[in-house]
Protein backbone atom coordinates (compact mmCIF):
# COMPACT_ATOMS: atom_id res chain seq x y z
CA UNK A 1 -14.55 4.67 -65.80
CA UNK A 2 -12.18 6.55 -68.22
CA UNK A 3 -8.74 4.75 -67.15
CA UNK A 4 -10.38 0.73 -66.97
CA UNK A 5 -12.74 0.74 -69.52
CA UNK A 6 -12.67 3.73 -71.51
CA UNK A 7 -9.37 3.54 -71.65
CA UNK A 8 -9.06 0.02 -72.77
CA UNK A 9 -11.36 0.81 -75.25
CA UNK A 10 -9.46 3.37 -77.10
CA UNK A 11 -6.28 1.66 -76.96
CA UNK A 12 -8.64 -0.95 -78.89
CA UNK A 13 -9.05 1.25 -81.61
CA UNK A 14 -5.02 2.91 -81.49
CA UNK A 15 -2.00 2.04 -79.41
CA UNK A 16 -1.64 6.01 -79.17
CA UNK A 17 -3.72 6.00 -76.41
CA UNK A 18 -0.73 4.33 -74.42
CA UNK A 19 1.71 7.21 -74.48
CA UNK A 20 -0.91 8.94 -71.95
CA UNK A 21 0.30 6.79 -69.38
CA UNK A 22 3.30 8.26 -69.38
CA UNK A 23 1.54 11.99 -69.03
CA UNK A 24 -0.29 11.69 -66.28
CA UNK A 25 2.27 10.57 -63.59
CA UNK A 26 3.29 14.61 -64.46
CA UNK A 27 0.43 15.46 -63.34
CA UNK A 28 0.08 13.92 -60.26
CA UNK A 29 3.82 15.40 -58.95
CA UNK A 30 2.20 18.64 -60.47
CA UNK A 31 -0.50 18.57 -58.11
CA UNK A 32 1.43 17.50 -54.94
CA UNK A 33 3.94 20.26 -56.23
CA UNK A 34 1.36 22.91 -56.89
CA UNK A 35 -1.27 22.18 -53.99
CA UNK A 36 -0.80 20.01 -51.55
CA UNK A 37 0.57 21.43 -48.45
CA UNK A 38 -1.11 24.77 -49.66
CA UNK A 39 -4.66 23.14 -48.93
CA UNK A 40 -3.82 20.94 -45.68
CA UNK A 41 -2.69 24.32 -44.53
CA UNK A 42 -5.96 26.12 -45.94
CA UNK A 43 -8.04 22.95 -44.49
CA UNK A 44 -6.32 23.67 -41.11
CA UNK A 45 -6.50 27.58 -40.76
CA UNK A 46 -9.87 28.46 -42.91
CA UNK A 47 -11.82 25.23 -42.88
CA UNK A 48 -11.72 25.08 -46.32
CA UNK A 49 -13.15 21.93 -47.19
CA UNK A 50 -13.94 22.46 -51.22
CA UNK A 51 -12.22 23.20 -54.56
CA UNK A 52 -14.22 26.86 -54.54
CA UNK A 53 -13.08 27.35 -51.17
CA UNK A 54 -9.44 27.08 -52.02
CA UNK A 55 -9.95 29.49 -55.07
CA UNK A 56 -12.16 31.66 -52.61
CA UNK A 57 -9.45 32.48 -49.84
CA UNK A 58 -6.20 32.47 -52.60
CA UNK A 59 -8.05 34.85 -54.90
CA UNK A 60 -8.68 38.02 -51.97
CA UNK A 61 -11.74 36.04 -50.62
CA UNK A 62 -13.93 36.91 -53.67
CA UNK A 63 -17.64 35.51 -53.66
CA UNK A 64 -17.68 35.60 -57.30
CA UNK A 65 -14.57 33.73 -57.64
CA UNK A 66 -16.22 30.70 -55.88
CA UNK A 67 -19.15 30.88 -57.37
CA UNK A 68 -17.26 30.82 -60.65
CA UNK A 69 -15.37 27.42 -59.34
CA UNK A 70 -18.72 25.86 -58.07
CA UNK A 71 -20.54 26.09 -61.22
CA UNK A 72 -17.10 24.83 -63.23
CA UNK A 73 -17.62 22.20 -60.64
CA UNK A 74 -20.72 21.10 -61.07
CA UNK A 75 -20.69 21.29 -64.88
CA UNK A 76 -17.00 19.22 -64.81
CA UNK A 77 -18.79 16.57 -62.31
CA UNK A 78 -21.56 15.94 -64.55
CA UNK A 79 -20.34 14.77 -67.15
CA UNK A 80 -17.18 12.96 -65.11
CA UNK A 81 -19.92 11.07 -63.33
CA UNK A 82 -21.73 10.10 -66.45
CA UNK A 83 -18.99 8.49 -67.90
CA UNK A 84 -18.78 6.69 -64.27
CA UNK A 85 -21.80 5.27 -64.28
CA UNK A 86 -21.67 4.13 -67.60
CA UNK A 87 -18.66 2.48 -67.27
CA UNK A 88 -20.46 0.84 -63.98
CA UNK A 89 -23.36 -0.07 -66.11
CA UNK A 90 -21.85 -1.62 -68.99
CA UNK A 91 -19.23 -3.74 -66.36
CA UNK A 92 -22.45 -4.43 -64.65
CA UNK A 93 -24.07 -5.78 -67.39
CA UNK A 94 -21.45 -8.41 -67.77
CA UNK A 95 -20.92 -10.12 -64.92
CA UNK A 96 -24.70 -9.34 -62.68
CA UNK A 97 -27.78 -11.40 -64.44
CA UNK A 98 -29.22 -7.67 -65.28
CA UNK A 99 -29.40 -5.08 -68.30
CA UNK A 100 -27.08 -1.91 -69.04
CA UNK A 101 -29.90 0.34 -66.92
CA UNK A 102 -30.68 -1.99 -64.52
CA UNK A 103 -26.47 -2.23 -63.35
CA UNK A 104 -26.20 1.48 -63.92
CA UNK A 105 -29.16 1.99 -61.69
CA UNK A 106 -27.95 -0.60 -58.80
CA UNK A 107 -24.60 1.06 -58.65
CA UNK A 108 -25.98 4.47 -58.71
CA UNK A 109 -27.69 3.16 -55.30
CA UNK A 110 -24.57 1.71 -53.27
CA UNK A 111 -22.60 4.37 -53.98
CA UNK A 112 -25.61 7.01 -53.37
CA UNK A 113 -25.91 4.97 -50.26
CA UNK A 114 -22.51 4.70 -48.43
CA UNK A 115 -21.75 8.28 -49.99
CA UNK A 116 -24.82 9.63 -47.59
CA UNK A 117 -24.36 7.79 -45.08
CA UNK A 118 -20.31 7.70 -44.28
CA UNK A 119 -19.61 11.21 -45.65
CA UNK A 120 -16.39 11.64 -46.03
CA UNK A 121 -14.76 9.22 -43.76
CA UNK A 122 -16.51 6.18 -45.75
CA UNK A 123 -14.40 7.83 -49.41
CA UNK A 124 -11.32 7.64 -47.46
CA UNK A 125 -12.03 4.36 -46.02
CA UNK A 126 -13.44 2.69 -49.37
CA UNK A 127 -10.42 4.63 -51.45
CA UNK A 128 -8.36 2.76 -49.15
CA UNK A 129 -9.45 -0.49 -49.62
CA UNK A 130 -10.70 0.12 -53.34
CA UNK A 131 -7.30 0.57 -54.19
CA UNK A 132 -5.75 -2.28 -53.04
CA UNK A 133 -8.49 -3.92 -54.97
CA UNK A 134 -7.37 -1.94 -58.07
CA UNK A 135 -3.19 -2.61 -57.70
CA UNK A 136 -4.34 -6.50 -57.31
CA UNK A 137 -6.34 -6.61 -60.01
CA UNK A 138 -3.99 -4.85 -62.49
CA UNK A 139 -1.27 -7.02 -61.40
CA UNK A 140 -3.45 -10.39 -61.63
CA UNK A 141 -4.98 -8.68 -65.18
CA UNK A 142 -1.15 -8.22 -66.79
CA UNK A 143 -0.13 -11.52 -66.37
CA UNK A 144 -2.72 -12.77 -68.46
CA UNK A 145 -2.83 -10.35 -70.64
CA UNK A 146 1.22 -9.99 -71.23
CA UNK A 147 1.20 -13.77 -71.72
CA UNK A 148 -1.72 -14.31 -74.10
CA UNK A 149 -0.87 -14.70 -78.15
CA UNK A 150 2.59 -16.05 -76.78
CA UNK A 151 3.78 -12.99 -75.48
CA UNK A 152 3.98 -9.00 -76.11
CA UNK A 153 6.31 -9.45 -78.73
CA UNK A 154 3.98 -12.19 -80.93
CA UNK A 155 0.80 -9.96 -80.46
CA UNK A 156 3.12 -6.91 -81.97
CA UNK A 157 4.21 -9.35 -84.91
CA UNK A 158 0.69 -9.87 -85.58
CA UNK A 159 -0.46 -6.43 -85.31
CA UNK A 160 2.65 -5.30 -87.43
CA UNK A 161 1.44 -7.90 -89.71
CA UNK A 162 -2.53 -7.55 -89.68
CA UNK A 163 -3.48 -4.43 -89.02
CA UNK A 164 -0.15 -1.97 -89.81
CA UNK A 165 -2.69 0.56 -89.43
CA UNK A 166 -3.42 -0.01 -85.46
CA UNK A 167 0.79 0.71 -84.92
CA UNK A 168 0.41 3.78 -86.91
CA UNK A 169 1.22 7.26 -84.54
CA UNK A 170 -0.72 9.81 -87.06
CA UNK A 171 -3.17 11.91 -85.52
CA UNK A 172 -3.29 14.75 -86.88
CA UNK A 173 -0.29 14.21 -88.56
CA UNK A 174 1.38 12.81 -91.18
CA UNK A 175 2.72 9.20 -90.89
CA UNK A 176 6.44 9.68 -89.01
CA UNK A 177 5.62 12.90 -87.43
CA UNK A 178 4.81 13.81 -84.17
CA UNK A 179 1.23 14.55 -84.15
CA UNK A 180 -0.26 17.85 -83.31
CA UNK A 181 -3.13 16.81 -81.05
CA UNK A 182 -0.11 14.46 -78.73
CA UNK A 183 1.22 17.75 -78.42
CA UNK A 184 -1.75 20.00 -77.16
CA UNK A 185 -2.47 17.21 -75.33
CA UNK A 186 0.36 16.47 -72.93
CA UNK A 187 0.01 19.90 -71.44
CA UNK A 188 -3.98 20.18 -71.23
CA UNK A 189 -4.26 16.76 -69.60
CA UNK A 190 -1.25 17.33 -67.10
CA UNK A 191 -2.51 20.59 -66.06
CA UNK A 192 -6.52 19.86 -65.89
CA UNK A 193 -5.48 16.05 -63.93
CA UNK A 194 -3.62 17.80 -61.59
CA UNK A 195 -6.76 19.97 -60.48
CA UNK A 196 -9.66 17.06 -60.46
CA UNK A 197 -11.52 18.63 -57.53
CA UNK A 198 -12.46 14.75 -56.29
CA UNK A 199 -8.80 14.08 -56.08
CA UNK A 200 -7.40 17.61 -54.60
CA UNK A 201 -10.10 18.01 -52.26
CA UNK A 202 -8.63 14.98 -50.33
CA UNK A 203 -5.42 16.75 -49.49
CA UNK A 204 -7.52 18.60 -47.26
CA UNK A 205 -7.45 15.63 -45.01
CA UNK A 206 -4.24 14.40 -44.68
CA UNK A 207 -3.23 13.69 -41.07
CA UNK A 208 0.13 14.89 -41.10
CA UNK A 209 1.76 17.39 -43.53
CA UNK A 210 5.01 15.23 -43.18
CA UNK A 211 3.34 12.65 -44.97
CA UNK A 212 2.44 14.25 -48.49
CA UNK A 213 6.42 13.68 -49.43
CA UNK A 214 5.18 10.48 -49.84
CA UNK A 215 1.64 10.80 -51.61
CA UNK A 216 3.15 11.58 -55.16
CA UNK A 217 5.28 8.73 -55.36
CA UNK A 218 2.15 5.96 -53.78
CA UNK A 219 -0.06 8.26 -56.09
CA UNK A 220 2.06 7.16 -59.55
CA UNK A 221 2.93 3.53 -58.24
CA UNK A 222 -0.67 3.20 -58.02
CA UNK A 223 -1.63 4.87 -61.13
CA UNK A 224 0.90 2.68 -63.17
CA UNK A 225 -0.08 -0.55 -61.66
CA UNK A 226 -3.91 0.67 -62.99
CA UNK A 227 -2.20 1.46 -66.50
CA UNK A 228 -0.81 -2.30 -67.50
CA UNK A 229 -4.78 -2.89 -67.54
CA UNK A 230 -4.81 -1.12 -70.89
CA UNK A 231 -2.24 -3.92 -72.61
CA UNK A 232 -5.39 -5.24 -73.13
CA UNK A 233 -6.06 -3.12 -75.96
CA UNK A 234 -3.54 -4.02 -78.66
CA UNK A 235 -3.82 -8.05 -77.19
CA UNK A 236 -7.78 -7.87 -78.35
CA UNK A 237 -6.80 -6.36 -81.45
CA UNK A 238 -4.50 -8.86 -82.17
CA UNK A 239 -6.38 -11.65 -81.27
CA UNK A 240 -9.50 -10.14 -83.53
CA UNK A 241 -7.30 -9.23 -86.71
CA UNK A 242 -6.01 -13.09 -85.95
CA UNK A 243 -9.29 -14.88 -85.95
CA UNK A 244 -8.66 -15.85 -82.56
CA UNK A 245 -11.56 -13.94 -81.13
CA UNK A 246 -14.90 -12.50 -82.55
CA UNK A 247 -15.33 -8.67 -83.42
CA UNK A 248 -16.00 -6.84 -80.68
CA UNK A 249 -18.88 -4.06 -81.19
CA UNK A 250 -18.29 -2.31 -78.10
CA UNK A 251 -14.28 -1.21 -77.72
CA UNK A 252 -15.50 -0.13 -74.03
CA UNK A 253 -15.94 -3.82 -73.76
CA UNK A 254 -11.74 -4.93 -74.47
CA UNK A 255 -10.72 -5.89 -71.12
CA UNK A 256 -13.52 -7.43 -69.66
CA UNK A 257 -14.14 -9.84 -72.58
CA UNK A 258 -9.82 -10.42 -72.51
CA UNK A 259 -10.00 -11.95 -69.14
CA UNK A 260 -13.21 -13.79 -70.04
CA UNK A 261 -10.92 -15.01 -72.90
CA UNK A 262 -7.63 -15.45 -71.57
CA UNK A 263 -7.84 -15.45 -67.82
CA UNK A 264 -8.84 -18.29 -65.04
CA UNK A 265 -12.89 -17.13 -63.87
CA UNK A 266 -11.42 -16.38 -60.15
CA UNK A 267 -9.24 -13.90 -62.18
CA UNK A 268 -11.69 -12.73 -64.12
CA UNK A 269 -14.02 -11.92 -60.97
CA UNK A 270 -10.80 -10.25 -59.33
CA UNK A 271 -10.49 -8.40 -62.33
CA UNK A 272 -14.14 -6.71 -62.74
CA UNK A 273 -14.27 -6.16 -59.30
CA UNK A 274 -11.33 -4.04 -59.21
CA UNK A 275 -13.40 -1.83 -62.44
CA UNK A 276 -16.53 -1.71 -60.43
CA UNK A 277 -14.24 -0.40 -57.13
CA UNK A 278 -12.31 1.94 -59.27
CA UNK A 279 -15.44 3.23 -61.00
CA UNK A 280 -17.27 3.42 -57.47
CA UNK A 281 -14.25 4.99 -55.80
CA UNK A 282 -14.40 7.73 -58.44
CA UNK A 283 -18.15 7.68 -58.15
CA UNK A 284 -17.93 8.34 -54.25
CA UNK A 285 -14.97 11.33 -54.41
């Protein structure tokens, strides 16, 4: 929900949003560095099988201390999952014959579903396969997108052009300078992404421990492929700035309406599917 769709949607509004792709393959090593083999070993030899239950046993088996990582927990999770399900509702929306609520509520019920069900075996299995869907989809998704407005390097002439404004790095800073907030940002987002409990959790459940020399590297592969989805950004603003497509009133909505635009409609189904698996995948975790 944050990476497809929020994501696109502020790299609508600024290309600074891009330079976070380059943080958070940092934090993925960072987490493999920091806690993987620790919890397979804790999953092994406590039964640990929760974020609070790592903290519990490293910090001299303190109740308090877990009770202090479930509630950070459950706070984190709510509002991670409302941003989910928003995403799924407003994806929804597009492509089912329904309303924003109406998706929101029908996703809410799959995932609700197979989550009960399947326990943790069916968010393994469906990460599995959702992920393939994902790495398709961003592949399929940059082709279009790299190759609409004649290229990458066109849609930067006309943004250079149009909208100087969009290319401008100045948050929090003066024009030319390396903003502030990119700065407080690269280590906040690193360290906090490394420690998503619906990610780390999962290292708990790793077959072998000879295998997680692997899992950072198929971790950032993956992660980049997801990242040439947000291209789609700077293309839409582009093609708006250019007359080429309407005003869009919802930046959330970038990439779905640039492969209604620019892609073939097997594409574009491809395309939303991988959002709706990414967002359920999240969802599930």
């Amino acid at each position: 929900g944050w990476g497809l769709v929020g994501g696109n949607g502020t790299t609508y509004l600024s290309v600074e949003y891009l330079a976070v792709s380059m943080i958070i393959p940092f934090a993925f090593i960072l987490a493999y560095w920091l806690l993987a083999k620790k919890m397979r070993l804790l999953g092994t030899f406590k039964n640990a099988i929760t974020a609070p239950d790592a903290m519990y046993y490293r910090f001299g088996k303190d109740e308090n201390v877990r009770m202090l990582g479930a509630i950070a927990v459950v706070l984190g999770s709510m509002g991670y999952l409302a941003s989910q399900y928003a995403a799924l509702g407003l994806v929804g929306a597009l492509v089912l014959p329904v309303g924003f609520f109406e998706a929101l509520f029908l996703g809410l019920l799959v995932v609700g579903f197979y989550t009960a069900i399947g326990g943790i075996l069916a968010a393994l299995w469906s990460d599995a396969i959702q992920g393939i869907i994902m790495a398709l989809g961003g592949a399929a998704a940059s082709y279009y997108i790299f190759t609409a407005l004649g290229g990458i390097g066109n849609t930067i002439d006309i943004l250079a052009s149009e909208g100087p404004q969009y290319l401008a790095f100045t948050s929090m800073g003066e024009s030319g300078v390396l903003p502030i907030g990119f700065v407080l940002l690269y280590p906040i987002l690193t360290v906090t992404t490394a420690a998503q409990p619906q990610a780390t959790t999962k290292f708990y459940m790793v077959r072998r421990t000879a295998l997680l020399k692997w899992g950072a590297i198929v971790s950032v592969t993956g992660y980049l492929l997801t990242t040439m989805y947000w291209w789609s950004g700077p293309v839409m603003q582009a093609a708006v700035l250019d007359g080429q497509v309407a005003a869009i009133p919802n930046p959330d909505a970038a990439m779905p309406i640039a492969m209604i635009e620019f892609a073939p409609p097997i594409v574009t189904a491809l395309v939303l599917t991988s959002v709706i698996a990414a967002v359920m995948s999240t969802s599930n975790a």
